[in-house]
Structures are given as C-alpha cells and as structure tokens.
PDB file of N, CA and C in Angstrom:
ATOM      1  N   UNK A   1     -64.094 157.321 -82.441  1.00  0.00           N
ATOM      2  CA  UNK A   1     -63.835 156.200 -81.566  1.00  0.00           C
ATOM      3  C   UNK A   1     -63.172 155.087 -82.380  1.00  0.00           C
ATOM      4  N   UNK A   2     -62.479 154.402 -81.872  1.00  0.00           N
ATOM      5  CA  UNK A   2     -61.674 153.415 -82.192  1.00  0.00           C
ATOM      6  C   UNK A   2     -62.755 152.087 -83.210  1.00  0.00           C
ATOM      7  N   UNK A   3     -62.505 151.773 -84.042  1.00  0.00           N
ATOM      8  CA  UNK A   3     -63.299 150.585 -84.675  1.00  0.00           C
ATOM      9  C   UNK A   3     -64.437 150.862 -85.320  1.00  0.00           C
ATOM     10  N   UNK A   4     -64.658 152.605 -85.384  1.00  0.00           N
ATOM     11  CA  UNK A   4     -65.985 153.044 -85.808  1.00  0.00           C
ATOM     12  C   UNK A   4     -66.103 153.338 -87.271  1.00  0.00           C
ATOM     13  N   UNK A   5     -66.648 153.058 -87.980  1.00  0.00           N
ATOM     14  CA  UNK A   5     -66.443 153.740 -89.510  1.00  0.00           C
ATOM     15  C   UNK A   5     -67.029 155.075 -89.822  1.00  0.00           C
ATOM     16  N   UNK A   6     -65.707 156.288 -90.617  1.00  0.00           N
ATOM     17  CA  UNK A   6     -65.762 157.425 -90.923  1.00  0.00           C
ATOM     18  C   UNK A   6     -67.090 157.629 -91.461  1.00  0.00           C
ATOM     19  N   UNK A   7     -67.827 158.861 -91.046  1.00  0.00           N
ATOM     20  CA  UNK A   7     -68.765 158.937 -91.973  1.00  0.00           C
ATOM     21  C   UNK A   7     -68.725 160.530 -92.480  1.00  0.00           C
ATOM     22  N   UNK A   8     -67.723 161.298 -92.070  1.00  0.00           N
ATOM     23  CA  UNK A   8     -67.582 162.787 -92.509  1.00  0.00           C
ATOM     24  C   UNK A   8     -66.349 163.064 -91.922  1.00  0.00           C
ATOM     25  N   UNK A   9     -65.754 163.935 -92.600  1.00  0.00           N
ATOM     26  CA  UNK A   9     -64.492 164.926 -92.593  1.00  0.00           C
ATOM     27  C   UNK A   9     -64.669 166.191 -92.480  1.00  0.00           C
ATOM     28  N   UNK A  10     -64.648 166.963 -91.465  1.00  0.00           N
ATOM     29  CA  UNK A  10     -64.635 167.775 -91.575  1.00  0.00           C
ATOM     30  C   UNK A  10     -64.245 168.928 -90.216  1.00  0.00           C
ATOM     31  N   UNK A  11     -63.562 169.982 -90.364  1.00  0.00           N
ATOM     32  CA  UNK A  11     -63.198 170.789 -88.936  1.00  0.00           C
ATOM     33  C   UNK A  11     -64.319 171.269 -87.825  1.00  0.00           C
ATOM     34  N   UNK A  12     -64.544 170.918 -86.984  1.00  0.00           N
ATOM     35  CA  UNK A  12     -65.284 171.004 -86.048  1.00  0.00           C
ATOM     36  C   UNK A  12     -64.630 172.223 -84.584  1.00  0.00           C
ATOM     37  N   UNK A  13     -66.044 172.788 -84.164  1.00  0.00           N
ATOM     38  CA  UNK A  13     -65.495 173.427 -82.841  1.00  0.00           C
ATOM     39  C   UNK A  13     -65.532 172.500 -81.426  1.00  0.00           C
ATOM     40  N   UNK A  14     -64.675 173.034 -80.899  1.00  0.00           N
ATOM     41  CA  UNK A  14     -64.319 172.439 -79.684  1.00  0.00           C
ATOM     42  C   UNK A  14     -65.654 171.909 -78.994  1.00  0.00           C
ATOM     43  N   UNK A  15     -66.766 172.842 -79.098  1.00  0.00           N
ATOM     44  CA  UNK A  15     -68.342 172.708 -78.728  1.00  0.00           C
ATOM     45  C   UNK A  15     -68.787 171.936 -79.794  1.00  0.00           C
ATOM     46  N   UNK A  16     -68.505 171.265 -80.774  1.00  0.00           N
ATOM     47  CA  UNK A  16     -68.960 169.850 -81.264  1.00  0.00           C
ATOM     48  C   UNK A  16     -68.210 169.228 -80.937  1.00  0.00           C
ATOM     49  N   UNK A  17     -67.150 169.180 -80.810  1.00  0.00           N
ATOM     50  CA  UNK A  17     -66.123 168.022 -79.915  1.00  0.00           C
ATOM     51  C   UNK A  17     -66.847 167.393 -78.659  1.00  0.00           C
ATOM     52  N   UNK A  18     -67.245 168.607 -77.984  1.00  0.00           N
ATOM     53  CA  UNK A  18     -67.555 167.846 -76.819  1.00  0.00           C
ATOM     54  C   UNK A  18     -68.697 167.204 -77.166  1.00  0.00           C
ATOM     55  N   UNK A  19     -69.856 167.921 -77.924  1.00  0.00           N
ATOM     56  CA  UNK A  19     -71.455 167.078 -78.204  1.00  0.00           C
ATOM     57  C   UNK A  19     -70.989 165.868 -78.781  1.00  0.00           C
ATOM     58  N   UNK A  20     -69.950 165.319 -79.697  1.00  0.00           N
ATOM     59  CA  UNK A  20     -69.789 164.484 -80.427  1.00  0.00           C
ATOM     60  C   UNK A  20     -69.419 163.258 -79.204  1.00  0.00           C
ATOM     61  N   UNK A  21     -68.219 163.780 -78.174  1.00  0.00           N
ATOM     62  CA  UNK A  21     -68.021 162.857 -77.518  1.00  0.00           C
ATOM     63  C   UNK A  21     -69.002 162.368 -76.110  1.00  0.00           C
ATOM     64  N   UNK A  22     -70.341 163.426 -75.884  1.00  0.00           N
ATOM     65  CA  UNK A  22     -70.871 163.092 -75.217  1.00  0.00           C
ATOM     66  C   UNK A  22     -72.380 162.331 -75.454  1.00  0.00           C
ATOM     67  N   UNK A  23     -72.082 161.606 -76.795  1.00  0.00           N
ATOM     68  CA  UNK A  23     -73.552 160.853 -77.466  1.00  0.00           C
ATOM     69  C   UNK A  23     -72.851 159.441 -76.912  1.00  0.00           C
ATOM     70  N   UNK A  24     -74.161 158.921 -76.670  1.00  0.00           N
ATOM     71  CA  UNK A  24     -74.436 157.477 -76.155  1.00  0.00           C
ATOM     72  C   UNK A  24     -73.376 156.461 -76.734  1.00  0.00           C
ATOM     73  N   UNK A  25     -72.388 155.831 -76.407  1.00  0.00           N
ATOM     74  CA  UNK A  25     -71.980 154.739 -77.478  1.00  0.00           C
ATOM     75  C   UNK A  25     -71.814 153.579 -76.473  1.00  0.00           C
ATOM     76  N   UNK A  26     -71.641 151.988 -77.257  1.00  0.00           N
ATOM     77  CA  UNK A  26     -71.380 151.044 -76.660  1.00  0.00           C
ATOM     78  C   UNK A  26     -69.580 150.862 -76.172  1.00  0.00           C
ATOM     79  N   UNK A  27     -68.948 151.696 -76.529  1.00  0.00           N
ATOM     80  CA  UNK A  27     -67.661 151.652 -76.032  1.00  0.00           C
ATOM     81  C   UNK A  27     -66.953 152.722 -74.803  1.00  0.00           C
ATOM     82  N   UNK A  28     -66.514 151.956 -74.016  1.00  0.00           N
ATOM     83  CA  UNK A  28     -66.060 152.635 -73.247  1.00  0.00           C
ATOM     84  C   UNK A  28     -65.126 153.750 -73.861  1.00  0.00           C
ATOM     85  N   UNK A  29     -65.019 155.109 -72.951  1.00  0.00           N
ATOM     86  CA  UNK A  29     -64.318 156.440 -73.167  1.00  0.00           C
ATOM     87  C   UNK A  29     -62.657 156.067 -72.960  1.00  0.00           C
ATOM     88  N   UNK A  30     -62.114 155.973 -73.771  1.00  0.00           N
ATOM     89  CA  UNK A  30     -60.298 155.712 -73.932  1.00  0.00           C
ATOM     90  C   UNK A  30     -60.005 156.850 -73.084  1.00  0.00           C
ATOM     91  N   UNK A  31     -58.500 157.058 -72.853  1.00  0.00           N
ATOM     92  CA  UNK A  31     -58.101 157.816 -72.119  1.00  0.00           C
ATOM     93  C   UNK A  31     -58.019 159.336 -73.121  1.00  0.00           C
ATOM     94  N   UNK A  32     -57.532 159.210 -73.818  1.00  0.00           N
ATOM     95  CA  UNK A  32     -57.565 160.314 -74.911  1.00  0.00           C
ATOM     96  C   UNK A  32     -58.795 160.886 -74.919  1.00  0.00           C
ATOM     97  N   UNK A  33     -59.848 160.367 -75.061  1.00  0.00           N
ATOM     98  CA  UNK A  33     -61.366 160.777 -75.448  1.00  0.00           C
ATOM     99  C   UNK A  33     -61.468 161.636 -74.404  1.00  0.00           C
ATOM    100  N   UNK A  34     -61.482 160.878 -73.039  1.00  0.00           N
ATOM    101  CA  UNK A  34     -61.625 161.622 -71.665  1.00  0.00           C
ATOM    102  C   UNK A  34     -60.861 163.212 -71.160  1.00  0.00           C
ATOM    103  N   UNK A  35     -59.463 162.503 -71.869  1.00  0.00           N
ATOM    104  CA  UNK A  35     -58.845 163.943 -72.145  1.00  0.00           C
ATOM    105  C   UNK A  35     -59.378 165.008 -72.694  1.00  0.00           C
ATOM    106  N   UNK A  36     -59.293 164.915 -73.964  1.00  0.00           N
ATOM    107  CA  UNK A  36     -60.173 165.807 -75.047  1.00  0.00           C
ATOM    108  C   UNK A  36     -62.112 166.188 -74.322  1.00  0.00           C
ATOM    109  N   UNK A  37     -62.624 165.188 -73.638  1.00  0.00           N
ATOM    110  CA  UNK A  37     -63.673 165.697 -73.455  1.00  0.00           C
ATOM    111  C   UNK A  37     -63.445 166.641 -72.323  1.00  0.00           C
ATOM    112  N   UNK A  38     -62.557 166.420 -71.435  1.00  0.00           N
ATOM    113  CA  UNK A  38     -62.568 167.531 -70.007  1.00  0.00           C
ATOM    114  C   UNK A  38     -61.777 169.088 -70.829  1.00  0.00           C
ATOM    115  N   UNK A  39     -61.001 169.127 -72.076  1.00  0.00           N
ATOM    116  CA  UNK A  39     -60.175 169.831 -72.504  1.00  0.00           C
ATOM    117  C   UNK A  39     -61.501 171.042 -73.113  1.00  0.00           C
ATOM    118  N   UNK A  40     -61.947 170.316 -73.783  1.00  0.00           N
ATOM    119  CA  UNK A  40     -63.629 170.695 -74.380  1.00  0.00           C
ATOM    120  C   UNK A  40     -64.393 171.371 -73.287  1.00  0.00           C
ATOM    121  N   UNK A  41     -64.791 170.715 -72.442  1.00  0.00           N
ATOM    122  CA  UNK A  41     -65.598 171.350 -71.732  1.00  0.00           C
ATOM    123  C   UNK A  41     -65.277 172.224 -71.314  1.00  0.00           C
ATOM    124  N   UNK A  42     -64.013 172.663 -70.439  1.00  0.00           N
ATOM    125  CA  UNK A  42     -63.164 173.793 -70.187  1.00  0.00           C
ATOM    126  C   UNK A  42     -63.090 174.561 -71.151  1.00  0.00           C
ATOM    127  N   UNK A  43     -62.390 174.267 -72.681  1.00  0.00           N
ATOM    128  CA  UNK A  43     -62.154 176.025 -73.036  1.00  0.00           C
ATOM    129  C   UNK A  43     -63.393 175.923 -74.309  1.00  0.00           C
ATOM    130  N   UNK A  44     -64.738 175.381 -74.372  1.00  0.00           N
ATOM    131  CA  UNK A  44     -65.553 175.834 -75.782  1.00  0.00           C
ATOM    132  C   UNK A  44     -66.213 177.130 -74.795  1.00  0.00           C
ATOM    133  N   UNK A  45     -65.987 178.263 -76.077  1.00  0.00           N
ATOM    134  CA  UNK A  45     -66.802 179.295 -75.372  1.00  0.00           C
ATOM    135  C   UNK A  45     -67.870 179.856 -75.910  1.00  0.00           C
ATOM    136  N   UNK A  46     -68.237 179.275 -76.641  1.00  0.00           N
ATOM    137  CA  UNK A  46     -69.699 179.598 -76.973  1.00  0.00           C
ATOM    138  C   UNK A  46     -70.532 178.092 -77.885  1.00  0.00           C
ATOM    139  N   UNK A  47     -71.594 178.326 -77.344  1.00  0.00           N
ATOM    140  CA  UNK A  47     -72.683 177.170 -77.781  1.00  0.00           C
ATOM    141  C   UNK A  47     -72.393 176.938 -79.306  1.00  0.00           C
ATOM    142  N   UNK A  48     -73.061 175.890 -80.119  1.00  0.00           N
ATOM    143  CA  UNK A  48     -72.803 174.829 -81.418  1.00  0.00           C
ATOM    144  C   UNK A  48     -73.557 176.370 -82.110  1.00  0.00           C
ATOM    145  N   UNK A  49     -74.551 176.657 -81.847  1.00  0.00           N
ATOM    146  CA  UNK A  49     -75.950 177.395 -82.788  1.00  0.00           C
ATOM    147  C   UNK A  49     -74.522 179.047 -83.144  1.00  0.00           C
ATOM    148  N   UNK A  50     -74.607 179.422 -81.893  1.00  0.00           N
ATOM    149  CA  UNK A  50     -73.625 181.217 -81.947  1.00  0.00           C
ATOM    150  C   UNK A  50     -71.906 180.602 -82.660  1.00  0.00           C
ATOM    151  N   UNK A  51     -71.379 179.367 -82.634  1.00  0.00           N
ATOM    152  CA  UNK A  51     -70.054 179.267 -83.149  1.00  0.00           C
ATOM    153  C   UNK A  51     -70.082 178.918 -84.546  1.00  0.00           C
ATOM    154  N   UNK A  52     -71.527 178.388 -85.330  1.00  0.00           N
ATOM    155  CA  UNK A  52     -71.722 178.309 -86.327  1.00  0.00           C
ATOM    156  C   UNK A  52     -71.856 179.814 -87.051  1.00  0.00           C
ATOM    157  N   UNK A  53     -72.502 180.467 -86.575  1.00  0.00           N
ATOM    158  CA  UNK A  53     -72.911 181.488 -87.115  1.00  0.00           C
ATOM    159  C   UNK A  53     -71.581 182.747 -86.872  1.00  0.00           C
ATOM    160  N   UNK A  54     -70.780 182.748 -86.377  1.00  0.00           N
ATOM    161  CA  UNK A  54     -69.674 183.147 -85.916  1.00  0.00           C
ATOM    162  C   UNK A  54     -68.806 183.021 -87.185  1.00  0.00           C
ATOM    163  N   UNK A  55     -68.582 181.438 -87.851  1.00  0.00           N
ATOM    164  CA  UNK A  55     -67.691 180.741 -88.738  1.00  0.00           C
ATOM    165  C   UNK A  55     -68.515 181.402 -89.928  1.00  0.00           C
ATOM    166  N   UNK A  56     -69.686 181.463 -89.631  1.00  0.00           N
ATOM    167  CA  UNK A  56     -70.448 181.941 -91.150  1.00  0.00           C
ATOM    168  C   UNK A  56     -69.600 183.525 -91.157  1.00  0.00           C
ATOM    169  N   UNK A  57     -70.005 184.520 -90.402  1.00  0.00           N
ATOM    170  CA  UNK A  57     -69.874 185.099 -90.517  1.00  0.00           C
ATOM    171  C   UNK A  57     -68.112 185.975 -90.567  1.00  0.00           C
ATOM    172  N   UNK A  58     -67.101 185.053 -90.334  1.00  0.00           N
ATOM    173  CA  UNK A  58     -65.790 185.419 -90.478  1.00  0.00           C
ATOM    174  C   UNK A  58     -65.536 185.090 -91.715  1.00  0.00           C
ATOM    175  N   UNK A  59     -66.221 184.126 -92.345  1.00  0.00           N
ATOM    176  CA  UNK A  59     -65.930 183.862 -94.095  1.00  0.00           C
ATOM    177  C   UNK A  59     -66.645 184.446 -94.878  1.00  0.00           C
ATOM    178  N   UNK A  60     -67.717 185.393 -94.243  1.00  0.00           N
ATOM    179  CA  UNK A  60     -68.362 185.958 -95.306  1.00  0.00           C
ATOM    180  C   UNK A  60     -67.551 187.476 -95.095  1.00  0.00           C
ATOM    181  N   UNK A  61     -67.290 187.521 -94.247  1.00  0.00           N
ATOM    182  CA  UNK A  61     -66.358 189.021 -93.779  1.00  0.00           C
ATOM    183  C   UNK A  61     -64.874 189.785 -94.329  1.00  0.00           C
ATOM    184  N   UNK A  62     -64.737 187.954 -94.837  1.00  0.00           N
ATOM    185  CA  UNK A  62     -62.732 187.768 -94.984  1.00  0.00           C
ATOM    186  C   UNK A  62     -63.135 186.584 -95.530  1.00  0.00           C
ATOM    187  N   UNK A  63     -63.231 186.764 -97.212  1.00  0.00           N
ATOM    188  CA  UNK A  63     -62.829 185.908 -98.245  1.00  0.00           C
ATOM    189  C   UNK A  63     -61.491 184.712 -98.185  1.00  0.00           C
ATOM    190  N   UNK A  64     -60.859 185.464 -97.389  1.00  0.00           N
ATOM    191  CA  UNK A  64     -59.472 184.477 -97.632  1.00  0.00           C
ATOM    192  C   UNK A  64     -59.718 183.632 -96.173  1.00  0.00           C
ATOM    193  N   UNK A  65     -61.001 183.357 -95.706  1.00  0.00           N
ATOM    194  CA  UNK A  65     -60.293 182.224 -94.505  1.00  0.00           C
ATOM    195  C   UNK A  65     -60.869 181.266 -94.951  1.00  0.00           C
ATOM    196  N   UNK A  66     -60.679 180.281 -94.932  1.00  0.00           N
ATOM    197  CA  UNK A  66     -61.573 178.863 -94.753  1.00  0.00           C
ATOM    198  C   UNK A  66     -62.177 178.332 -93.722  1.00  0.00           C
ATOM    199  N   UNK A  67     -62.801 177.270 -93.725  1.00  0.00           N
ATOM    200  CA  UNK A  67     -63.089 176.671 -92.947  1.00  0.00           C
ATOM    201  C   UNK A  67     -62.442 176.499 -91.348  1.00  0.00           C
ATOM    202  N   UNK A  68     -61.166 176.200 -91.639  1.00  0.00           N
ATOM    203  CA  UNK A  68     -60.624 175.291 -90.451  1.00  0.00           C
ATOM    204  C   UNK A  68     -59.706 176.492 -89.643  1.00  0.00           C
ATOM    205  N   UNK A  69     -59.225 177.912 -90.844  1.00  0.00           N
ATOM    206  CA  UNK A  69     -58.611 179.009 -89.849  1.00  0.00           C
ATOM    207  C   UNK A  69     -60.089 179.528 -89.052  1.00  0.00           C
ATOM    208  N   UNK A  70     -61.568 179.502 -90.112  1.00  0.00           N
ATOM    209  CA  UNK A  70     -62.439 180.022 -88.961  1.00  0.00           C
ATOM    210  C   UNK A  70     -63.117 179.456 -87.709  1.00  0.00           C
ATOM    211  N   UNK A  71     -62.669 178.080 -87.655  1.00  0.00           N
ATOM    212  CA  UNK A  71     -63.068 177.150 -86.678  1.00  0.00           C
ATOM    213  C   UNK A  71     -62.162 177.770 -85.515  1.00  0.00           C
ATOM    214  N   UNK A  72     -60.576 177.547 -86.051  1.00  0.00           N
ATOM    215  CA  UNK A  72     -59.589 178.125 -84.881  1.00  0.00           C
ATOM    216  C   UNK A  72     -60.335 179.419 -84.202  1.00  0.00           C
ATOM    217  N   UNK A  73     -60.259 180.467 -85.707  1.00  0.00           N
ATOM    218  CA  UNK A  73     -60.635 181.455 -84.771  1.00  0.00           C
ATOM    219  C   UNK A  73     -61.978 181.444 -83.564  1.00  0.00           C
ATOM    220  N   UNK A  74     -62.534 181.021 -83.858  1.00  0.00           N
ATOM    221  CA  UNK A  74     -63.572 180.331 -82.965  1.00  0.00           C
ATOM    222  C   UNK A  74     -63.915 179.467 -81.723  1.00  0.00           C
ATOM    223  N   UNK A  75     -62.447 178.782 -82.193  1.00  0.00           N
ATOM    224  CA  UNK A  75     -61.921 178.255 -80.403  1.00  0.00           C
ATOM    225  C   UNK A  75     -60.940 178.653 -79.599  1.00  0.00           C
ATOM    226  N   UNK A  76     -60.157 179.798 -80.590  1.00  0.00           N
ATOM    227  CA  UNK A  76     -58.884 180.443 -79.609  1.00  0.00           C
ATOM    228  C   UNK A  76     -59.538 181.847 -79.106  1.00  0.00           C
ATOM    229  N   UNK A  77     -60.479 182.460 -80.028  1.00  0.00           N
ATOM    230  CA  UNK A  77     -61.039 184.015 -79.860  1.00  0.00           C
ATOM    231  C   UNK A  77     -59.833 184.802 -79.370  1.00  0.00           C
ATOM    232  N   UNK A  78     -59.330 185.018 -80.430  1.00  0.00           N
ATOM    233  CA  UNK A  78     -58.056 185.763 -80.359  1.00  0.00           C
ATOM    234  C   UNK A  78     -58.440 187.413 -80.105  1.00  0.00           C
ATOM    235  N   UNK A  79     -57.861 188.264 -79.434  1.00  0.00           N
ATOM    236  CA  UNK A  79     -58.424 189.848 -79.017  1.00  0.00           C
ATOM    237  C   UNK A  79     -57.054 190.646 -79.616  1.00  0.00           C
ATOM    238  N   UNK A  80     -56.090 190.099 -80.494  1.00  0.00           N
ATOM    239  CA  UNK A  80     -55.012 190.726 -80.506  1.00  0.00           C
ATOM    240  C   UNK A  80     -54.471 190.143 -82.038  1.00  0.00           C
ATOM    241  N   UNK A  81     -53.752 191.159 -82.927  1.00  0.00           N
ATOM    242  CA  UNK A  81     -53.405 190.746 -83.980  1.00  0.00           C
ATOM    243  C   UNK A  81     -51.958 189.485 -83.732  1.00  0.00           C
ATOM    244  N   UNK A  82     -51.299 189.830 -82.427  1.00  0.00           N
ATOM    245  CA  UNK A  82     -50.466 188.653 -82.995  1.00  0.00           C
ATOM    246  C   UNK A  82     -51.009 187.362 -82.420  1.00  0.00           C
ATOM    247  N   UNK A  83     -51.822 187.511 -81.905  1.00  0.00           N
ATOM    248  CA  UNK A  83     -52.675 185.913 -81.974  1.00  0.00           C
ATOM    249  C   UNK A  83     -53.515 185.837 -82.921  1.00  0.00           C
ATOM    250  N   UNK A  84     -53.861 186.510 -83.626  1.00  0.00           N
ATOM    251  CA  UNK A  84     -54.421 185.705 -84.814  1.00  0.00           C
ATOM    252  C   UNK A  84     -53.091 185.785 -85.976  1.00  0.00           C
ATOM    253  N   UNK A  85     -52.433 186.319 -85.933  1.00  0.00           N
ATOM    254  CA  UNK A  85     -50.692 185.561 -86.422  1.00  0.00           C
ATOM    255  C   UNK A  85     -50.406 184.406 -86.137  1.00  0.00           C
ATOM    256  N   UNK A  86     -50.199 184.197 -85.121  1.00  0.00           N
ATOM    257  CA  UNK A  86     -49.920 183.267 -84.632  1.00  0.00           C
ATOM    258  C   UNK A  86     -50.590 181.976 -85.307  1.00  0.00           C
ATOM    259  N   UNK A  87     -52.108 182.148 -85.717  1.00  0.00           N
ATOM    260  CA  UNK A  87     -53.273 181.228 -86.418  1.00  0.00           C
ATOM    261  C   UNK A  87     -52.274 181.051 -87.320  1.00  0.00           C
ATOM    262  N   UNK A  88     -51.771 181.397 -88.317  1.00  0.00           N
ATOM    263  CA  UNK A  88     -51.316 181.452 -89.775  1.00  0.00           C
ATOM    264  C   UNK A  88     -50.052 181.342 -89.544  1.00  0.00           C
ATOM    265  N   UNK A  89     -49.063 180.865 -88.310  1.00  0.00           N
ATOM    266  CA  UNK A  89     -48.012 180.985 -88.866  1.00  0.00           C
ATOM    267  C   UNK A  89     -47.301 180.086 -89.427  1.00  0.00           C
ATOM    268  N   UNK A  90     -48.493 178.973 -90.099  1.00  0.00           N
ATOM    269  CA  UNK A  90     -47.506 177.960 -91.174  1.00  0.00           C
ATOM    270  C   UNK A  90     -48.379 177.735 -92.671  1.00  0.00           C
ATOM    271  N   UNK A  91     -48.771 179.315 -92.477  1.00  0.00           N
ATOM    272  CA  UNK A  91     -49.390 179.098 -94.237  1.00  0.00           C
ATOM    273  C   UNK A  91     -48.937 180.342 -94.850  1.00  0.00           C
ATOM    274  N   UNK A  92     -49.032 180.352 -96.267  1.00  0.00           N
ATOM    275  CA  UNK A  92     -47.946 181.333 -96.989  1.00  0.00           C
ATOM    276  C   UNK A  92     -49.321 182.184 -97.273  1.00  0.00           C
ATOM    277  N   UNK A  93     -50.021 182.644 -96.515  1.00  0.00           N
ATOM    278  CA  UNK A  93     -50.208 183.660 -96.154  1.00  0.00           C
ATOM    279  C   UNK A  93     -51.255 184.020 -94.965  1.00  0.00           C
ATOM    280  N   UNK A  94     -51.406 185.529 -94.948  1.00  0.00           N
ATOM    281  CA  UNK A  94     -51.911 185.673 -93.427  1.00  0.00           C
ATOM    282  C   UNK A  94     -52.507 187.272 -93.847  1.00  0.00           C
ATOM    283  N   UNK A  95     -53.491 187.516 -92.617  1.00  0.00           N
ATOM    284  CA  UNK A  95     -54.492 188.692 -92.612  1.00  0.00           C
ATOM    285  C   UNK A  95     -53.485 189.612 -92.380  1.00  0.00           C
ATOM    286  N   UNK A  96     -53.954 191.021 -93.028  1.00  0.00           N
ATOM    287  CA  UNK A  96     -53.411 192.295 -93.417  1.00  0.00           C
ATOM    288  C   UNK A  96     -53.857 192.807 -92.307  1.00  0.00           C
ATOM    289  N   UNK A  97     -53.899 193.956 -92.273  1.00  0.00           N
ATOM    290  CA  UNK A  97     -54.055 194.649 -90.842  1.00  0.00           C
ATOM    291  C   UNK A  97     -55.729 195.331 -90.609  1.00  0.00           C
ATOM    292  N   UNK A  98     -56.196 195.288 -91.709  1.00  0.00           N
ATOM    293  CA  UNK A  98     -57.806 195.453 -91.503  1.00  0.00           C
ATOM    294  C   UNK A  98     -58.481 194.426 -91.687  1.00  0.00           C
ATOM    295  N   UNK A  99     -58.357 193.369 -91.716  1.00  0.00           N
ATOM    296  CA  UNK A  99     -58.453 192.026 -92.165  1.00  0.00           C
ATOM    297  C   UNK A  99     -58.277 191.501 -90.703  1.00  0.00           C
ATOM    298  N   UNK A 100     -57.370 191.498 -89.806  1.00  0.00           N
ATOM    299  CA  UNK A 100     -56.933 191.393 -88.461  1.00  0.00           C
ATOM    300  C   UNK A 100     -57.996 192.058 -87.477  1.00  0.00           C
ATOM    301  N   UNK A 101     -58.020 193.522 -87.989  1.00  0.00           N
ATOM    302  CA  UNK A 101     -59.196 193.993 -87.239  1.00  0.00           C
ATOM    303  C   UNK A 101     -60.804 193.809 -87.172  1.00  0.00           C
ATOM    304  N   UNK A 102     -60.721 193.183 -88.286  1.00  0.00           N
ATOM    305  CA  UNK A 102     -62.495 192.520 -88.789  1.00  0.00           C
ATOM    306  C   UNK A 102     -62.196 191.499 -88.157  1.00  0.00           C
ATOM    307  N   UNK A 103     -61.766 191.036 -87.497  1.00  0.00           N
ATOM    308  CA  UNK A 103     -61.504 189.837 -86.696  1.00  0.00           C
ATOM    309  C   UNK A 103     -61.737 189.750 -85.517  1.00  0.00           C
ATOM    310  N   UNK A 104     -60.880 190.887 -85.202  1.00  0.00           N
ATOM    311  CA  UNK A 104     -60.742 191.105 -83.479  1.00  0.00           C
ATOM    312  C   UNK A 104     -62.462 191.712 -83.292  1.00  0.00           C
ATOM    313  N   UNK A 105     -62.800 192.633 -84.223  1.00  0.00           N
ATOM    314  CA  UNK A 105     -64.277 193.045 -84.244  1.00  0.00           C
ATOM    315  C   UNK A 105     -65.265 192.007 -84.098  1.00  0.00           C
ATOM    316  N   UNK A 106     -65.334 191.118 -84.908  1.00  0.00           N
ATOM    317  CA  UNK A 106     -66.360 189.880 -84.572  1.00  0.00           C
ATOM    318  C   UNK A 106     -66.029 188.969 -83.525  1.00  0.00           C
ATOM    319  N   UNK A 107     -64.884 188.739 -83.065  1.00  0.00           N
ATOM    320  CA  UNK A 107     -64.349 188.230 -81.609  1.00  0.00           C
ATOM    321  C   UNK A 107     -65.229 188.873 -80.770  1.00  0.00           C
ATOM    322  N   UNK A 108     -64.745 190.262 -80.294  1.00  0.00           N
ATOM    323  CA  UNK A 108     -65.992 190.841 -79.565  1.00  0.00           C
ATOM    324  C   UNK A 108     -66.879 191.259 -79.630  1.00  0.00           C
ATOM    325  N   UNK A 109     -67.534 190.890 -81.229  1.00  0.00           N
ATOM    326  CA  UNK A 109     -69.493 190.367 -80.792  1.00  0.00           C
ATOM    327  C   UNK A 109     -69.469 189.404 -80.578  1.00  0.00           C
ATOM    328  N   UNK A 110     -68.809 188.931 -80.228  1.00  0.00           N
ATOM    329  CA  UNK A 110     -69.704 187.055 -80.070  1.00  0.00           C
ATOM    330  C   UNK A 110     -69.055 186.911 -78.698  1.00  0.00           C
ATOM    331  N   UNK A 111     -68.027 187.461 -78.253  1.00  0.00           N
ATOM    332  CA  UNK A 111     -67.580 187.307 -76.947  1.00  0.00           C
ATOM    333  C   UNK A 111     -68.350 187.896 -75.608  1.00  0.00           C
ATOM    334  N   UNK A 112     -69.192 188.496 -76.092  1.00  0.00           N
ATOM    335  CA  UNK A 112     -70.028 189.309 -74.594  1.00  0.00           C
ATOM    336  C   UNK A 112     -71.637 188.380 -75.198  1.00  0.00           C
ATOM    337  N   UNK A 113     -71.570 188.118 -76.330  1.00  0.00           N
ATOM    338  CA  UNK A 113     -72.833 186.954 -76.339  1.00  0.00           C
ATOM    339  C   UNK A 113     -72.888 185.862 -75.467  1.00  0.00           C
TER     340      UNK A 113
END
C-alpha cells in the first residue's frame, strides 16, 4: 500500500496476494489493489498451506528453479512443456525435457488436490 514501510521482499503466490490484500488496513483499497485483489481471487488455485508445499517441492525436485520460476509455476500450473517455456523465455536458461516433465508431474498432484 501506498505510504507503508517495506518490511520484506520477497515472491509471493497469487493466494498470498490476495491474504495480503485482504488484512484490515486504515487506507482505503486504490484502484490497482482492487484490481489485483478481484485478479487473485479468480485465478489462485490452490490454498497458502498446498502452494507452499508445492514451491517446496518443485525446488527440491529441480535444483535449477528458484524461488520466483516456482512461485510462477504455481500460479500459471502449466500442463504442457511449452508453457512452462514460455516461464523461461527471458532467462539464459530453461528445463530439459525431463525436467519439464517433473513439472507437468507435480502440476498434476497438486491440481486434483
């Protein structure tokens, strides 16, 4: 929120987006916020507790993602290798083709959760 002081950095899922923007504050919701909160509510698809453990488990699976490609993967739930291409297509490098499929594999455990 506007005028608030930072107190962490860090990539968040769309399902903390919305918890974040739906805590109590003394300032009214900007238009942006409102945006982002109806955007949130619509596409987070799985709860804070299963998208954590989701992110745990794509970085413990696939060494090479970080943080913020496993957040994506987590809010796009990609079912297809060229969408998770698509994730990477402005970093100098990107998942191999079993690497792609350990992907699409944990997509759909957590997608029928």
């Amino acid at each position: 929120m506007i005028g608030k002081k930072t107190l962490d950095v860090r990539e968040v899922t769309l399902t903390e987006v919305k918890e974040i923007l739906e805590m109590p504050s003394d300032i009214e919701m900007g238009f942006e916020q409102a945006k982002t909160m109806e955007y949130s509510k619509k596409m987070a698809k799985l709860d804070k507790e299963t998208a954590e453990e989701m992110i745990k488990e794509l970085m413990s699976e696939i060494p090479k993602l970080n943080r913020g490609k496993a957040v994506k993967i987590v809010d796009l739930m990609p079912v297809k290798k060229e969408e998770i291409d698509q994730i990477f297509v402005r970093e100098t490098y990107s998942l191999n083709d079993e690497e792609a499929a350990k992907v699409i594999e944990i997509v759909k455990k957590y997608n029928k959760a």
